[in-house]
Protein backbone atom coordinates (compact mmCIF):
# COMPACT_ATOMS: atom_id res chain seq x y z
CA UNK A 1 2.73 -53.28 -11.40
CA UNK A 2 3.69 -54.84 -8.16
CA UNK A 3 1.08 -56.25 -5.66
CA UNK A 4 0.14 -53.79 -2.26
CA UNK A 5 2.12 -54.79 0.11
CA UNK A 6 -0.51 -54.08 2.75
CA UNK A 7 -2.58 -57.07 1.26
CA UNK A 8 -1.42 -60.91 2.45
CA UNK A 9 -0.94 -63.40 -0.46
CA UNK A 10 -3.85 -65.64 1.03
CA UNK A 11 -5.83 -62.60 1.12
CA UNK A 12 -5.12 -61.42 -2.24
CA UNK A 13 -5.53 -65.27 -3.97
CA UNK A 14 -9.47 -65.16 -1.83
CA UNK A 15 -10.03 -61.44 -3.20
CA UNK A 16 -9.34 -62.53 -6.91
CA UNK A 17 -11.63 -65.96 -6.66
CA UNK A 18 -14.31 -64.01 -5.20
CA UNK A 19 -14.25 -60.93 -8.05
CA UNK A 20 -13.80 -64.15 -10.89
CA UNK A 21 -16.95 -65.99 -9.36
CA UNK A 22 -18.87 -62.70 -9.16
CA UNK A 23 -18.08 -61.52 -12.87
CA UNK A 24 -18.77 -65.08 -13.94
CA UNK A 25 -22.74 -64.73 -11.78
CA UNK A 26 -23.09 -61.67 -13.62
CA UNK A 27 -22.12 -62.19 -16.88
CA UNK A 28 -24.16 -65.54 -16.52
CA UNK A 29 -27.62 -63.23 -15.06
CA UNK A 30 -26.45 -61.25 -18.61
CA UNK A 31 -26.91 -64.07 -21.10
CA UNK A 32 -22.81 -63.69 -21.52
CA UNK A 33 -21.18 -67.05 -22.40
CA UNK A 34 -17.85 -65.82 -21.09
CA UNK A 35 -16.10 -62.69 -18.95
CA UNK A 36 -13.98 -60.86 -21.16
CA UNK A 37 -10.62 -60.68 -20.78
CA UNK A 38 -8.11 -58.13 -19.33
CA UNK A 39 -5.41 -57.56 -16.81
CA UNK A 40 -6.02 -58.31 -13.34
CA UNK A 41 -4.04 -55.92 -11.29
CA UNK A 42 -4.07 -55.03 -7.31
CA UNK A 43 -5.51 -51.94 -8.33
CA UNK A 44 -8.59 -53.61 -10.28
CA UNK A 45 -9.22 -56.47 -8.02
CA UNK A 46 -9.58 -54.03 -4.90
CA UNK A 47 -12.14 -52.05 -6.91
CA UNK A 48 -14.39 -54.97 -8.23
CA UNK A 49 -13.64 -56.81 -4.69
CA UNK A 50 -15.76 -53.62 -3.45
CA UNK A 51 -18.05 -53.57 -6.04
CA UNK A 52 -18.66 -57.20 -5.86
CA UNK A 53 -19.19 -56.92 -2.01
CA UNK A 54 -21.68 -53.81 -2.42
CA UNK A 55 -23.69 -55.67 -4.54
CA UNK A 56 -24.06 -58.58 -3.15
CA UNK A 57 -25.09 -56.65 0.05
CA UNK A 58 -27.77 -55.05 -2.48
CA UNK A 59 -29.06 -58.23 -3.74
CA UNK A 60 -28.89 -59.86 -0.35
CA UNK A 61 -31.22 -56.92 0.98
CA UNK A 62 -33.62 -56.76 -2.03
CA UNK A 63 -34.25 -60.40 -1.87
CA UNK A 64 -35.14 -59.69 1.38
CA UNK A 65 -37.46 -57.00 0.74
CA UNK A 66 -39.01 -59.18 -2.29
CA UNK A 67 -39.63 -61.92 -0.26
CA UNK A 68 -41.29 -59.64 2.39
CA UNK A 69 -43.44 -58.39 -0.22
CA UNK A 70 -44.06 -61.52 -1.84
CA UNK A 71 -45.31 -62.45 1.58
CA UNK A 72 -47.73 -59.44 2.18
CA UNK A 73 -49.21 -60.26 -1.16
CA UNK A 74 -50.11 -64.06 -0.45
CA UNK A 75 -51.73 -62.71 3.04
CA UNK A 76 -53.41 -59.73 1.04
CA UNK A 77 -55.02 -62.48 -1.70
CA UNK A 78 -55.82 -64.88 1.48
CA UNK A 79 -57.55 -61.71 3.02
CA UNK A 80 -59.15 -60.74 -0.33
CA UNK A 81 -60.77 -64.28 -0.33
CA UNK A 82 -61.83 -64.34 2.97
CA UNK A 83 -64.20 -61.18 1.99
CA UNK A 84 -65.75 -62.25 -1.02
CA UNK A 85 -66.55 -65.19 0.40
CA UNK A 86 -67.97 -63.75 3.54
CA UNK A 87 -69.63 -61.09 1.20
CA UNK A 88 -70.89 -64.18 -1.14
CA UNK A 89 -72.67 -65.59 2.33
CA UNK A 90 -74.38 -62.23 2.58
CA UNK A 91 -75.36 -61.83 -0.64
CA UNK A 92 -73.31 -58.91 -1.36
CA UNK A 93 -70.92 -60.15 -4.08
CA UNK A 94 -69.76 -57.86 -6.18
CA UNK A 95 -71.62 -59.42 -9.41
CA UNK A 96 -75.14 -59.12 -7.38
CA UNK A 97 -74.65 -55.52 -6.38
CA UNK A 98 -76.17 -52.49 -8.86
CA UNK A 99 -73.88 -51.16 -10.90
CA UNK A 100 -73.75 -47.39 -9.31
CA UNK A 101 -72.94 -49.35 -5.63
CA UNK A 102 -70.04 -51.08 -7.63
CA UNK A 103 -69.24 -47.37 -9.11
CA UNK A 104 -69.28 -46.06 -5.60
CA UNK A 105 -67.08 -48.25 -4.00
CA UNK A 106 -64.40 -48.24 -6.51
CA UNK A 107 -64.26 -44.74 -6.41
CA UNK A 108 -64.48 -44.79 -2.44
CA UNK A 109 -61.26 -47.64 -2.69
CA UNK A 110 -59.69 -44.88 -5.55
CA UNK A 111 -59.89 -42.38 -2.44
CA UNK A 112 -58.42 -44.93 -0.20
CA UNK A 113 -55.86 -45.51 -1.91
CA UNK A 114 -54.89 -41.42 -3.08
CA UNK A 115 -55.30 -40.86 1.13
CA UNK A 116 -53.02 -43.92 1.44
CA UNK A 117 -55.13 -45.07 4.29
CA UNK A 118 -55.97 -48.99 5.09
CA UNK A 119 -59.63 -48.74 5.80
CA UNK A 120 -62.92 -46.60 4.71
CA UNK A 121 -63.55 -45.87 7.84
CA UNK A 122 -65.08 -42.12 8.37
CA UNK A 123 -62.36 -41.25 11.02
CA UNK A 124 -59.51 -42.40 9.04
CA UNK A 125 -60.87 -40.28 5.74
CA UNK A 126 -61.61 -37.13 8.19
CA UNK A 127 -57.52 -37.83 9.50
CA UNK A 128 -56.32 -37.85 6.02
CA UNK A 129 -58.39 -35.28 5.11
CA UNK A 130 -56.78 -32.85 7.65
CA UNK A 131 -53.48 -34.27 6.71
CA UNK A 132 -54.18 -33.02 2.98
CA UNK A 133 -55.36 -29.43 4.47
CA UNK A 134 -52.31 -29.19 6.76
CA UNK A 135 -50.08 -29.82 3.65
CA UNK A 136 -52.42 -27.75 1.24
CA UNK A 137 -51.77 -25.30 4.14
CA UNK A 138 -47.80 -25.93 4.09
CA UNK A 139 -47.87 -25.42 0.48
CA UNK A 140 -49.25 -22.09 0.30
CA UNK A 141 -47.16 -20.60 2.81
CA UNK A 142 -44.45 -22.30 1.25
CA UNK A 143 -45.76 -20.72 -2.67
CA UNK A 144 -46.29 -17.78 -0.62
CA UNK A 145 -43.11 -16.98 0.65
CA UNK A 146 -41.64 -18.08 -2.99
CA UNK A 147 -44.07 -15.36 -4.49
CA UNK A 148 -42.39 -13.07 -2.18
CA UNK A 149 -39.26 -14.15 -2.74
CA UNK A 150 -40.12 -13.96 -6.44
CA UNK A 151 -41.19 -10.44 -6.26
CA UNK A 152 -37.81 -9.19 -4.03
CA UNK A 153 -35.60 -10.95 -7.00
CA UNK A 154 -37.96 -9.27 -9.63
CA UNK A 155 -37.11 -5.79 -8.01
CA UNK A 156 -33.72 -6.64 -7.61
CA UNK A 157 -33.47 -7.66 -11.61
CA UNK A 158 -35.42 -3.98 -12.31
CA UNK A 159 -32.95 -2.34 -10.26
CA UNK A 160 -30.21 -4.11 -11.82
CA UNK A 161 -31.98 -3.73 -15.29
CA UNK A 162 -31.80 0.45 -14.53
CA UNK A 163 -28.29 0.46 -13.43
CA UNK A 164 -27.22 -1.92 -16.03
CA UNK A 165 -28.87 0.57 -18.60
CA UNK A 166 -27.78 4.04 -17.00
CA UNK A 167 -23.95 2.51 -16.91
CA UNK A 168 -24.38 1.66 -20.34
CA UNK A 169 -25.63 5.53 -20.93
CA UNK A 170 -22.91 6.44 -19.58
CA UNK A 171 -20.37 4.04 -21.11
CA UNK A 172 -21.74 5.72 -24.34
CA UNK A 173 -21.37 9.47 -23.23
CA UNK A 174 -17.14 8.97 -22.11
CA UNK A 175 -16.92 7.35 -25.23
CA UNK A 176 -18.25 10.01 -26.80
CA UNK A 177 -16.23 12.36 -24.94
CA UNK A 178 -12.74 10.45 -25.51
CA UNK A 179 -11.97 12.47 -28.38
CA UNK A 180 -12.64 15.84 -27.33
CA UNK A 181 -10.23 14.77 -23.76
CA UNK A 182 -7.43 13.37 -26.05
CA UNK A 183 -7.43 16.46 -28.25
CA UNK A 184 -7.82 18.85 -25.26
CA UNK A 185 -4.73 16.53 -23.88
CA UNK A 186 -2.88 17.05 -26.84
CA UNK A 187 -3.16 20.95 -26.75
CA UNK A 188 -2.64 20.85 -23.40
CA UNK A 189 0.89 18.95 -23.93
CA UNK A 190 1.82 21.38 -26.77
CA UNK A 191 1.22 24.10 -23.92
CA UNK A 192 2.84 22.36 -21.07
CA UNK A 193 5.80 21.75 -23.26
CA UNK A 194 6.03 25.44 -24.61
CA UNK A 195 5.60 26.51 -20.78
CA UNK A 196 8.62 24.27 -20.10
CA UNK A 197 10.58 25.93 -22.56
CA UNK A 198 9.60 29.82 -21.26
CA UNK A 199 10.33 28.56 -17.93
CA UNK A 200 13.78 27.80 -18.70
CA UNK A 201 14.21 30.70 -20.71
CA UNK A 202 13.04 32.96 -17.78
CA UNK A 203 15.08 31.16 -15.56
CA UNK A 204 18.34 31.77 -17.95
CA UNK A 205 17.24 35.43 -17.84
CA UNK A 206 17.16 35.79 -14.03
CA UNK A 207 20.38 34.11 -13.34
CA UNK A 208 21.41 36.63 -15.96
CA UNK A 209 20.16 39.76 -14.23
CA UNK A 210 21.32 38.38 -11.20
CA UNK A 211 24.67 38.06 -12.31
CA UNK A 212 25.01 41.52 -13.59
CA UNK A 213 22.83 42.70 -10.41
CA UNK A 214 26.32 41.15 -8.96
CA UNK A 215 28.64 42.48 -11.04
CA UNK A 216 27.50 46.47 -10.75
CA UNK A 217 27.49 46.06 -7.22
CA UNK A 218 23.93 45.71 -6.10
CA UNK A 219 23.06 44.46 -2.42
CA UNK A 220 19.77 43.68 -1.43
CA UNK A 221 20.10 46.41 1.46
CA UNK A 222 20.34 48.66 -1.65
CA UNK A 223 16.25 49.24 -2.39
CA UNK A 224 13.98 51.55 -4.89
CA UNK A 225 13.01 53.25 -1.30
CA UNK A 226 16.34 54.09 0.07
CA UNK A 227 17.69 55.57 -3.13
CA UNK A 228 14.50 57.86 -3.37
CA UNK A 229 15.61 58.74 -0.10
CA UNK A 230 18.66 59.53 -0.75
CA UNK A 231 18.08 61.42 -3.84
CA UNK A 232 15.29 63.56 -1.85
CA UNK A 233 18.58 64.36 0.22
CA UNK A 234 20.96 65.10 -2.41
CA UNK A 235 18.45 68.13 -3.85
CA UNK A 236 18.08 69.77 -0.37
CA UNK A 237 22.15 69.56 -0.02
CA UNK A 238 22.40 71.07 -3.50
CA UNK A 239 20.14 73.82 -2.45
CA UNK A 240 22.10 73.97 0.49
CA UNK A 241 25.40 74.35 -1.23
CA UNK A 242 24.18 76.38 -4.58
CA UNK A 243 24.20 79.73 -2.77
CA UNK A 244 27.67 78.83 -1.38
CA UNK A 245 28.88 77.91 -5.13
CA UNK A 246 27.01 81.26 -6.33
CA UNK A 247 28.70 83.22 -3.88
CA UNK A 248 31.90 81.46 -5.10
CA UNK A 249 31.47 82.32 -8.16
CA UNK A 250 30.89 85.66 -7.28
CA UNK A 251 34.51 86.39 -6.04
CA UNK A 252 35.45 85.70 -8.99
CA UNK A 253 34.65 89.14 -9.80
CA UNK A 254 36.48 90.73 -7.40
CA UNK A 255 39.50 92.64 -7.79
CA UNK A 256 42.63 90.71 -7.38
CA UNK A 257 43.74 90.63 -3.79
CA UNK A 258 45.65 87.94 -2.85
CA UNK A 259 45.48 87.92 0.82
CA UNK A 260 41.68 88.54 0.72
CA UNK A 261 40.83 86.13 -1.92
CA UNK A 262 43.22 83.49 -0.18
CA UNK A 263 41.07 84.43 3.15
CA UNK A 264 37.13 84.07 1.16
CA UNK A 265 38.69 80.67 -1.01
CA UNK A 266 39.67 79.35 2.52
CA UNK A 267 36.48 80.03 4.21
CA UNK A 268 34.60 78.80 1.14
CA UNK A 269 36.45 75.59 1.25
CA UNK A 270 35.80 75.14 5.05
CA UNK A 271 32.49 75.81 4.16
CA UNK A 272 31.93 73.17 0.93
CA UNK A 273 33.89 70.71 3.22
CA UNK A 274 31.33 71.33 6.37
CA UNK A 275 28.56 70.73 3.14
CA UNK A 276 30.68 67.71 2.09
CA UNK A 277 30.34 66.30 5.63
CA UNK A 278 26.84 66.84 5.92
CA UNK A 279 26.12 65.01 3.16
CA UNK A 280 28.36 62.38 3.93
CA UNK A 281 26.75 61.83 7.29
CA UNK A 282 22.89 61.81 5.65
CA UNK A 283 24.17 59.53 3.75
CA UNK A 284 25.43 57.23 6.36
CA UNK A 285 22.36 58.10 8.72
CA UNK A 286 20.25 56.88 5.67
CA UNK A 287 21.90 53.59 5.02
CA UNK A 288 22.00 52.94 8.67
CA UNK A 289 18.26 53.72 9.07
CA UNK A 290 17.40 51.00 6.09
CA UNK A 291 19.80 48.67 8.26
């Protein structure tokens, strides 16, 4: 792997003496006689360079904080020694006092030190004191809005419990009902595909009609009502005309006389062909009334 070129050479040669001296300090703090090899690449360096310098930062600032402390505790024993030898001058050392006052003021420095306060001084235990109550205080508005909070989500999981359980009723009634709908589907397949088949045979049969509707001459002017009509028409014209055709028939009686019987067969004919014409023109008055 080739070096980053972002990195000088001088730069690079510091980085990798400081990570070897720093793995060699720690393997040394270990009880290791030696660092163990492997590959030293740009890559590796640049992570133990920043390892290296985050924990030296770490040790530099708790040595800082241990010697601070190792301070406070050669000025606490000082201190400490200071008051048993001023309570020695008084004659209240702790091996002359009765045994409850010893009891009592290890439990008062127990309290002390739970209230994390400095001194036993009534004020600072009354402070600490209402300290404790304001965060006894926090803490049961803070369990009491988790008890309600508790009690919406227990709702919620009933709720959820009751739906989850109806949808599962459910779930169990269309699964009983699948087979029933799949058999109804089949039948009503089987029906759809016989009504398929009637429909094209009906259709067949009314081009059919319609083509011989066609072929005898039918118009749709031509209806049921009209012919009735016209029919109505033809019996009063053939009561009309019987009496004529009785009458015609009549002559044929008569004794042969040529110019008479050429006179009646004219006017008979004059009169069938006035008939004709009458019924010729109800005819066309009909048609032209349906128009």
């Amino acid at each position: 792997m080739s070096d980053t070129p972002d990195l000088p050479w001088i730069f690079r040669c510091q980085s990798n003496r400081e990570v070897k001296s720093w793995l060699v300090s720690q393997f040394d703090a270990a009880g290791k006689d030696h660092v163990p090899d492997f590959e030293y690449t740009p890559r590796s360096i640049s992570h133990l360079h920043n390892l290296a310098t985050i924990s030296q930062a770490k040790t530099q600032a708790a040595t800082i904080i241990a010697n601070d402390f190792r301070l406070k505790a050669s000025e606490y024993r000082a201190q400490a020694a200071r008051i048993r030898e001023i309570l020695e001058n008084v004659g209240l050392a702790q091996e002359g006092l009765p045994a409850n006052v010893v009891s009592s003021s290890q439990v008062l420095a127990n309290v002390a030190n739970l209230l994390n306060i400095r001194d036993t001084e009534l004020s600072s235990f009354l402070v600490a004191m209402g300290d404790v109550s304001l965060r006894k205080t926090g803490v049961e508005d803070k369990r009491a809005k988790v008890q309600k909070e508790s009690k919406i989500l227990l709702d919620y999981t009933r709720k959820a419990i009751a739906r989850l359980t109806y949808l599962k009723r459910t779930l169990s009634q269309l699964e009983d009902d699948v087979a029933p709908c799949e058999a109804q589907m089949e039948s009503w397949k089987t029906n759809l595909t016989i009504m398929v088949s009637k429909e094209r045979q009906y259709l067949q049969q009314y081009a059919n009609y319609k083509a011989m509707l066609t072929r005898v001459g039918y118009t749709p002017e031509i209806s049921h009502g009209m012919l009735v009509e016209m029919a109505e028409h033809r019996k009063d014209l053939d009561k009309k005309t019987k009496p004529i055709l009785d009458t015609l028939r009549s002559y044929q009686d008569l004794p042969p006389d040529k110019a008479l019987a050429a006179l009646a067969i004219e006017d008979k004919k004059r009169q069938y062909a006035a008939a004709e014409k009458y019924l010729e023109d109800v005819l066309q008055s009909a048609l032209a009334t349906e128009d």
